[in-house]
N, C-alpha and C. Protein backbone atom coordinates (compact mmCIF):
# COMPACT_ATOMS: atom_id res chain seq x y z
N UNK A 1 4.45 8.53 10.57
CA UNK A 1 3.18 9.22 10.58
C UNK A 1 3.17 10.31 9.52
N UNK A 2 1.84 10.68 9.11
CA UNK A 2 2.05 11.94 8.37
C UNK A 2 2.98 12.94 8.69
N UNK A 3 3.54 13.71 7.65
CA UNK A 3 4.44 14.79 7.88
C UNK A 3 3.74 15.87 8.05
N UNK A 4 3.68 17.04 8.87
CA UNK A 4 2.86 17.93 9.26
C UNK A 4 3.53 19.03 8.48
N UNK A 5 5.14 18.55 8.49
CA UNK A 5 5.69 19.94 7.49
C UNK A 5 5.57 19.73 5.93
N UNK A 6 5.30 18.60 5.36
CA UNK A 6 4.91 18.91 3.84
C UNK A 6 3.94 19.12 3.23
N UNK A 7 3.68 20.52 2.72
CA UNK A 7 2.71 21.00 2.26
C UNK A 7 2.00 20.08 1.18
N UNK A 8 0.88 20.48 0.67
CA UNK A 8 0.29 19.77 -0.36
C UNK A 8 0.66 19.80 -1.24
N UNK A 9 1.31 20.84 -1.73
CA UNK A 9 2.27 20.78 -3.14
C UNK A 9 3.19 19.85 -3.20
N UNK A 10 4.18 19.64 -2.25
CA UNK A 10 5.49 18.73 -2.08
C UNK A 10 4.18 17.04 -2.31
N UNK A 11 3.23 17.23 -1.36
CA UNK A 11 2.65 15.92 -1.15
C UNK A 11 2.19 15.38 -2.88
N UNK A 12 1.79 16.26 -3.29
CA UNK A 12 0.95 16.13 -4.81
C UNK A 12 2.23 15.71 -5.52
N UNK A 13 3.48 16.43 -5.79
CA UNK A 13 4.69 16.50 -6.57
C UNK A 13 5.31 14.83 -6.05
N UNK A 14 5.57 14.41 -5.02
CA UNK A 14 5.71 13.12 -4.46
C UNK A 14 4.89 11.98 -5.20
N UNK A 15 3.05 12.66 -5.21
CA UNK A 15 2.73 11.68 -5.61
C UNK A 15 3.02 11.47 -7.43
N UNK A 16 3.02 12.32 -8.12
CA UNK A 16 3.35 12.56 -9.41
C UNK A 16 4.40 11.93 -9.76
N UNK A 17 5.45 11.90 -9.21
CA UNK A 17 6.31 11.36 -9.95
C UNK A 17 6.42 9.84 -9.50
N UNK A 18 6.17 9.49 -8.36
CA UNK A 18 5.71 7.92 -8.03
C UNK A 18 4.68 7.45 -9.23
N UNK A 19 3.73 8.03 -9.73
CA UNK A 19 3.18 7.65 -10.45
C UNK A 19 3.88 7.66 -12.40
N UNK A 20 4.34 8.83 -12.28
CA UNK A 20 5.06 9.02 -13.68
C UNK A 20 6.02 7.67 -13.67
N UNK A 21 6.93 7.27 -12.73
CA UNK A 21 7.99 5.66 -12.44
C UNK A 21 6.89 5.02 -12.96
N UNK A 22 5.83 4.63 -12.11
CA UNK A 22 5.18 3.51 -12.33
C UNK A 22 4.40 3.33 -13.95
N UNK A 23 3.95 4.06 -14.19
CA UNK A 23 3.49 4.57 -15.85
C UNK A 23 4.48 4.25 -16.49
N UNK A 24 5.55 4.41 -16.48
CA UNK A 24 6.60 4.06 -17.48
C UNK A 24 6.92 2.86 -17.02
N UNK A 25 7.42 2.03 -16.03
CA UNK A 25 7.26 0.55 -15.77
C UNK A 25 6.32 -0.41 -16.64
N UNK A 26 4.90 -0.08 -16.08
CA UNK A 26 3.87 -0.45 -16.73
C UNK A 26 3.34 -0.12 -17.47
N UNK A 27 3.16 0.93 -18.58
CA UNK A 27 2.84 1.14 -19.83
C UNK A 27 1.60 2.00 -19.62
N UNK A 28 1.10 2.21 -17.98
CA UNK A 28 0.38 2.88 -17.76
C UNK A 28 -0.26 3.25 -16.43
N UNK A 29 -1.05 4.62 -15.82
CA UNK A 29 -0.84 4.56 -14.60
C UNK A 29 -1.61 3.67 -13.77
N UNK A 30 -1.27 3.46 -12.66
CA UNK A 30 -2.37 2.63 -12.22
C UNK A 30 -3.18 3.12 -11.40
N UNK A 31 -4.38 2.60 -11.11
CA UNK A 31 -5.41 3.46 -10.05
C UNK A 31 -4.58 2.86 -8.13
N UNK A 32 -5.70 3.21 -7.35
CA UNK A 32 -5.44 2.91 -5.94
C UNK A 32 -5.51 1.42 -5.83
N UNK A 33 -6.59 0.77 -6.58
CA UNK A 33 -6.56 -0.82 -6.54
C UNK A 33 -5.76 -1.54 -7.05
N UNK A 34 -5.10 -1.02 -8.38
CA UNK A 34 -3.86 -1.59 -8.95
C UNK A 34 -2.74 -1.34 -7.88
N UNK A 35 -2.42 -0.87 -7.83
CA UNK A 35 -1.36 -0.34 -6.34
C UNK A 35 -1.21 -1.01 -5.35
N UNK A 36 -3.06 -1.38 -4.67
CA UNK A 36 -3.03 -2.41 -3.47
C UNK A 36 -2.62 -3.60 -4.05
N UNK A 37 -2.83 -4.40 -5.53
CA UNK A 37 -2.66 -5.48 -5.67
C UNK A 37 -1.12 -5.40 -5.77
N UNK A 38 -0.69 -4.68 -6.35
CA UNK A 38 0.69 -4.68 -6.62
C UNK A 38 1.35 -5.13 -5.62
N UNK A 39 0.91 -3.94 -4.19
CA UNK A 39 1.91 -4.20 -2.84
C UNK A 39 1.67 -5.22 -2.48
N UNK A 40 0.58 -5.89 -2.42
CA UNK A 40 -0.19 -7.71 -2.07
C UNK A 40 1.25 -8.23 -2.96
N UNK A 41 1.20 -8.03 -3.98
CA UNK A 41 1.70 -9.35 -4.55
C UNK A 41 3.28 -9.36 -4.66
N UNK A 42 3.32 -8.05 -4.58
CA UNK A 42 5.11 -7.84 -4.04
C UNK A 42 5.42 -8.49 -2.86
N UNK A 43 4.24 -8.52 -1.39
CA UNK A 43 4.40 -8.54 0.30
C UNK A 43 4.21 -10.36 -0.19
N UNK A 44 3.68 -11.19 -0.83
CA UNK A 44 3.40 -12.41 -1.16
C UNK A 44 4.52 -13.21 -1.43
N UNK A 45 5.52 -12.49 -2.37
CA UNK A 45 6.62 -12.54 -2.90
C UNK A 45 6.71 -14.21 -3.68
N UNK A 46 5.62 -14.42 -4.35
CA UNK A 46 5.34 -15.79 -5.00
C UNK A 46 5.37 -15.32 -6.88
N UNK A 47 5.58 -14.23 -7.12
CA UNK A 47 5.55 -14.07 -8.40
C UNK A 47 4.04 -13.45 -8.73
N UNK A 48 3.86 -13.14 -9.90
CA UNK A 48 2.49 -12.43 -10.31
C UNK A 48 1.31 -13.28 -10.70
N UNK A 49 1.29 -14.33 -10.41
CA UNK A 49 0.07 -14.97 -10.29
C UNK A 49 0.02 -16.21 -11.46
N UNK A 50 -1.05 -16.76 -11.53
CA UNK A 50 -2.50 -15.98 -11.66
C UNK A 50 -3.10 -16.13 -10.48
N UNK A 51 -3.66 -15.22 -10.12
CA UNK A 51 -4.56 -15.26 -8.88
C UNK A 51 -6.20 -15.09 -9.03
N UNK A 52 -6.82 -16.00 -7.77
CA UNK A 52 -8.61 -15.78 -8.16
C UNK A 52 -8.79 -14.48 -7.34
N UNK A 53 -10.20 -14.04 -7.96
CA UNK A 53 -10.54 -12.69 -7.61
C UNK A 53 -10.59 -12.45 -6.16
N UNK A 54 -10.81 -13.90 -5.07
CA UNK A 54 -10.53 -13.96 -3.58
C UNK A 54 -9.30 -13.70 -3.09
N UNK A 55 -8.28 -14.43 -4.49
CA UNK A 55 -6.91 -14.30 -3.91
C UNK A 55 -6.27 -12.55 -4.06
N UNK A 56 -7.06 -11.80 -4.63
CA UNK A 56 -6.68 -10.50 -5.28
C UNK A 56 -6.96 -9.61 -3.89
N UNK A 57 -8.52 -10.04 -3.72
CA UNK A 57 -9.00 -9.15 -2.42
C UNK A 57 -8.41 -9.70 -1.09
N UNK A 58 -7.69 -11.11 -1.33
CA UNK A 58 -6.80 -11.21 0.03
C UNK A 58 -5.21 -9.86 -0.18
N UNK A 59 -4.94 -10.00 -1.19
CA UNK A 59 -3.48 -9.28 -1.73
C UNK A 59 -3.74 -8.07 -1.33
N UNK A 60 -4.79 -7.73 -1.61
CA UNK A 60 -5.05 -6.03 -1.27
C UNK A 60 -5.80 -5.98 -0.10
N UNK A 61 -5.55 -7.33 0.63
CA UNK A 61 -6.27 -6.55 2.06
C UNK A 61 -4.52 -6.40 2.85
N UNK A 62 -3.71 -7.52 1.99
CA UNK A 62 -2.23 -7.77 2.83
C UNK A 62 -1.14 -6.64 2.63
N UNK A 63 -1.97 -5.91 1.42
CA UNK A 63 -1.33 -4.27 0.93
C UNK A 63 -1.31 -3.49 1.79
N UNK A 64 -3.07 -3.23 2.54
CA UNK A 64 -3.29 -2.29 3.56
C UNK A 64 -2.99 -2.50 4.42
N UNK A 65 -2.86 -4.01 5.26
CA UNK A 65 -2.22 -4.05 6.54
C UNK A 65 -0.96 -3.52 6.35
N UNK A 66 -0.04 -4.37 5.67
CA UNK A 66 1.41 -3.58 5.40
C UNK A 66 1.50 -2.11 4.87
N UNK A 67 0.51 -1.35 4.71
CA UNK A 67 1.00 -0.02 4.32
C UNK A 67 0.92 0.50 5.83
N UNK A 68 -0.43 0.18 6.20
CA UNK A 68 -0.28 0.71 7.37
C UNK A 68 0.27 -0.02 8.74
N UNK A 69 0.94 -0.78 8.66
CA UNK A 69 2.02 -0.79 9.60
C UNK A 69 3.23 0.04 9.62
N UNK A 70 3.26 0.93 8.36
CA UNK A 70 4.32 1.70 8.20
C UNK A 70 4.05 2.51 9.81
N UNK A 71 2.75 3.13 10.00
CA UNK A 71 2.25 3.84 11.33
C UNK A 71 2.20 3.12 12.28
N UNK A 72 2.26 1.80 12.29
CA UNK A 72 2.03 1.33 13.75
C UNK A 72 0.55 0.61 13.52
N UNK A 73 -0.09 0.76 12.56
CA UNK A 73 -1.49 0.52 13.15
C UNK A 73 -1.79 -1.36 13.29
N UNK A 74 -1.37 -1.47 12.32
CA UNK A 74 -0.78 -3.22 12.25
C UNK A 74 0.35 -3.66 12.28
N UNK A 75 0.84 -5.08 13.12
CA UNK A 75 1.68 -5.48 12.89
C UNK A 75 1.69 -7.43 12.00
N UNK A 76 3.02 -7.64 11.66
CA UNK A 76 2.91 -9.05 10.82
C UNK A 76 2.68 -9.88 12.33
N UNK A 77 1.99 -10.59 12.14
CA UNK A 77 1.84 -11.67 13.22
C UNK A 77 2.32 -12.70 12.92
N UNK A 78 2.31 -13.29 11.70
CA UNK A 78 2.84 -14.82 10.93
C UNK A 78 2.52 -14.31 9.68
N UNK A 79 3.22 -15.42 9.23
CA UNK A 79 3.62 -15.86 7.78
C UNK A 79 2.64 -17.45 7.54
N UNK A 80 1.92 -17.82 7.07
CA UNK A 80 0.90 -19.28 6.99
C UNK A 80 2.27 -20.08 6.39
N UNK A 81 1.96 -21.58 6.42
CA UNK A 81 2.69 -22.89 5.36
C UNK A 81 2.73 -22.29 4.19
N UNK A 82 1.69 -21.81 3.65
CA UNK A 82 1.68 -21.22 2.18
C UNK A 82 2.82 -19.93 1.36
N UNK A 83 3.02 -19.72 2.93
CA UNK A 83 3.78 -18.24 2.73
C UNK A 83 3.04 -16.73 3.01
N UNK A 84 1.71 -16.90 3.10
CA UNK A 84 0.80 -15.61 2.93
C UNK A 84 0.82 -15.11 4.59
N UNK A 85 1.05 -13.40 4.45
CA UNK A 85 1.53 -12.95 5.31
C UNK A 85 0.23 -12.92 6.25
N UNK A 86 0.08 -12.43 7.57
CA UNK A 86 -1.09 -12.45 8.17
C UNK A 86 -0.66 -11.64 9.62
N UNK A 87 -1.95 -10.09 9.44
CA UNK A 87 -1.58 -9.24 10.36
C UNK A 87 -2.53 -8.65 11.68
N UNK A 88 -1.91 -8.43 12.38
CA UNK A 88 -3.04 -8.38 13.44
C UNK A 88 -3.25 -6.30 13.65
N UNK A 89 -4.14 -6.27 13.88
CA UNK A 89 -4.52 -4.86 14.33
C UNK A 89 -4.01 -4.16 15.82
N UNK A 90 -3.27 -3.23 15.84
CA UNK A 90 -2.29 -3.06 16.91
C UNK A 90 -3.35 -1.78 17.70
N UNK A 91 -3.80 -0.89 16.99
CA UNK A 91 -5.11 0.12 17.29
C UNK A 91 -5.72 0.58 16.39
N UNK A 92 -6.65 0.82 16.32
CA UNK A 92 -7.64 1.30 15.49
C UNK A 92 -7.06 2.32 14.18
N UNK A 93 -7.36 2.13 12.99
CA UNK A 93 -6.54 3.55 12.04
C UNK A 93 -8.10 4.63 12.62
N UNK A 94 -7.70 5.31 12.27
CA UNK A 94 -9.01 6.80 12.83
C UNK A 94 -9.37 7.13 11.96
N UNK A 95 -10.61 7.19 12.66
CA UNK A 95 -11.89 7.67 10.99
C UNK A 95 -11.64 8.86 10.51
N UNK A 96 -12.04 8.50 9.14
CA UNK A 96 -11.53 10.14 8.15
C UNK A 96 -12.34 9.46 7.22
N UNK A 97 -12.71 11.25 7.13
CA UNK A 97 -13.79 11.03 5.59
C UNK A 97 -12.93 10.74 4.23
N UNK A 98 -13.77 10.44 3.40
CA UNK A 98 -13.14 9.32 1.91
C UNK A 98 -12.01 10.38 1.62
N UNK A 99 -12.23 11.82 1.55
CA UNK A 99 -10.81 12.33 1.07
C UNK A 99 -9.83 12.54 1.84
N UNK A 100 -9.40 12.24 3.32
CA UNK A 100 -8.63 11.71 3.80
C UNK A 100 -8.40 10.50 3.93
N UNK A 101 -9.19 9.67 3.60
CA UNK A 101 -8.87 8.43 3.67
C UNK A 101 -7.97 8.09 2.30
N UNK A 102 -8.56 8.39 1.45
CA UNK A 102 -7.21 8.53 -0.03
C UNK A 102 -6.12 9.12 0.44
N UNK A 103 -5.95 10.50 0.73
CA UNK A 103 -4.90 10.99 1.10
C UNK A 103 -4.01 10.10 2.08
N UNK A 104 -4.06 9.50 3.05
CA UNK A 104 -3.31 8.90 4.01
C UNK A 104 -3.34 7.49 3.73
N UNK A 105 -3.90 6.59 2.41
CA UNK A 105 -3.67 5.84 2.12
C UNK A 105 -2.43 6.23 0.71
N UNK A 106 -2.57 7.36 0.24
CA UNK A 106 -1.70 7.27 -0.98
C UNK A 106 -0.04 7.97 0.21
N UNK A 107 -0.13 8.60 0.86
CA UNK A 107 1.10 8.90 1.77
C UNK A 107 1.49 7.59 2.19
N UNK A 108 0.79 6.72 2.54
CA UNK A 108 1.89 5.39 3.11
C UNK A 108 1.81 4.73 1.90
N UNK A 109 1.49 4.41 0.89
CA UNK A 109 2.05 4.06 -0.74
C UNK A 109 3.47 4.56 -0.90
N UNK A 110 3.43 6.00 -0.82
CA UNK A 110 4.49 6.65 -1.42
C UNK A 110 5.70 6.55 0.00
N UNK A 111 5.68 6.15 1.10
CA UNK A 111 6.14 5.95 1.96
C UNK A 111 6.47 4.48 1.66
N UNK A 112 6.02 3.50 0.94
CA UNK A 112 6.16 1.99 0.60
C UNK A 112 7.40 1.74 -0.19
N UNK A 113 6.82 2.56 -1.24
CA UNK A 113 8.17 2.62 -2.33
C UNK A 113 9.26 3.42 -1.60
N UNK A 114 9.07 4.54 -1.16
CA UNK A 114 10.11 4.98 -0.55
C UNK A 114 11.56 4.07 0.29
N UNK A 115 10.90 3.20 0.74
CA UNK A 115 11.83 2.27 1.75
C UNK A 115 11.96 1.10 0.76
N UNK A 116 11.27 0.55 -0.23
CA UNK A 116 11.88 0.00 -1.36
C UNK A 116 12.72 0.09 -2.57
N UNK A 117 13.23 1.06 -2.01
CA UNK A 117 14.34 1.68 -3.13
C UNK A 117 15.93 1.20 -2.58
């Protein structure tokens, strides 16, 4: 769950340098949607594509379930023949306005990579 003891500075500095890695990986930073596709296509584990623009918005819907199962809110239910992961909703994530909703989507990002290291 969110950390209640890290201030916004630590949170901002966390996110900075997750992003400075990834910028130098990729030649440049990426936004929140590059990110979801990324974790899609990492959680897919079929290689980088090419994928259709359905298969992109499936990747980044399989980003957000798996980020947020980091909390509990989803869990993996199956894996399809194909390989594509598939998750069920365990309770509701709780409404928050758009700038918490960035915020607690970029904390379980940086919580993603964290356990992928």
């Amino acid at each position: 769950m969110l950390d209640p003891q890290e201030t916004e500075a630590q949170f901002e500095q966390r996110w900075w340098e997750l992003m400075n890695q990834l910028r130098q990986r990729f030649g440049k930073k990426p936004d929140l949607n590059a990110l979801l596709l990324l974790i899609g296509v990492q959680e897919l584990g079929q290689g980088a594509g090419p994928f259709t623009k359905e298969q992109k918005q499936d990747l980044m819907h399989i980003a957000t379930c798996r980020l947020f199962s980091l909390s509990g809110y989803y869990e993996l239910e199956r894996v399809d023949e194909d390989g594509w992961p598939h998750y069920r909703l365990v309770h509701p994530v709780p409404f928050a306005n758009l700038k918490e909703q960035e915020r607690m989507l970029k904390w379980h990002i940086l919580e993603y990579f964290d356990t992928q290291e």
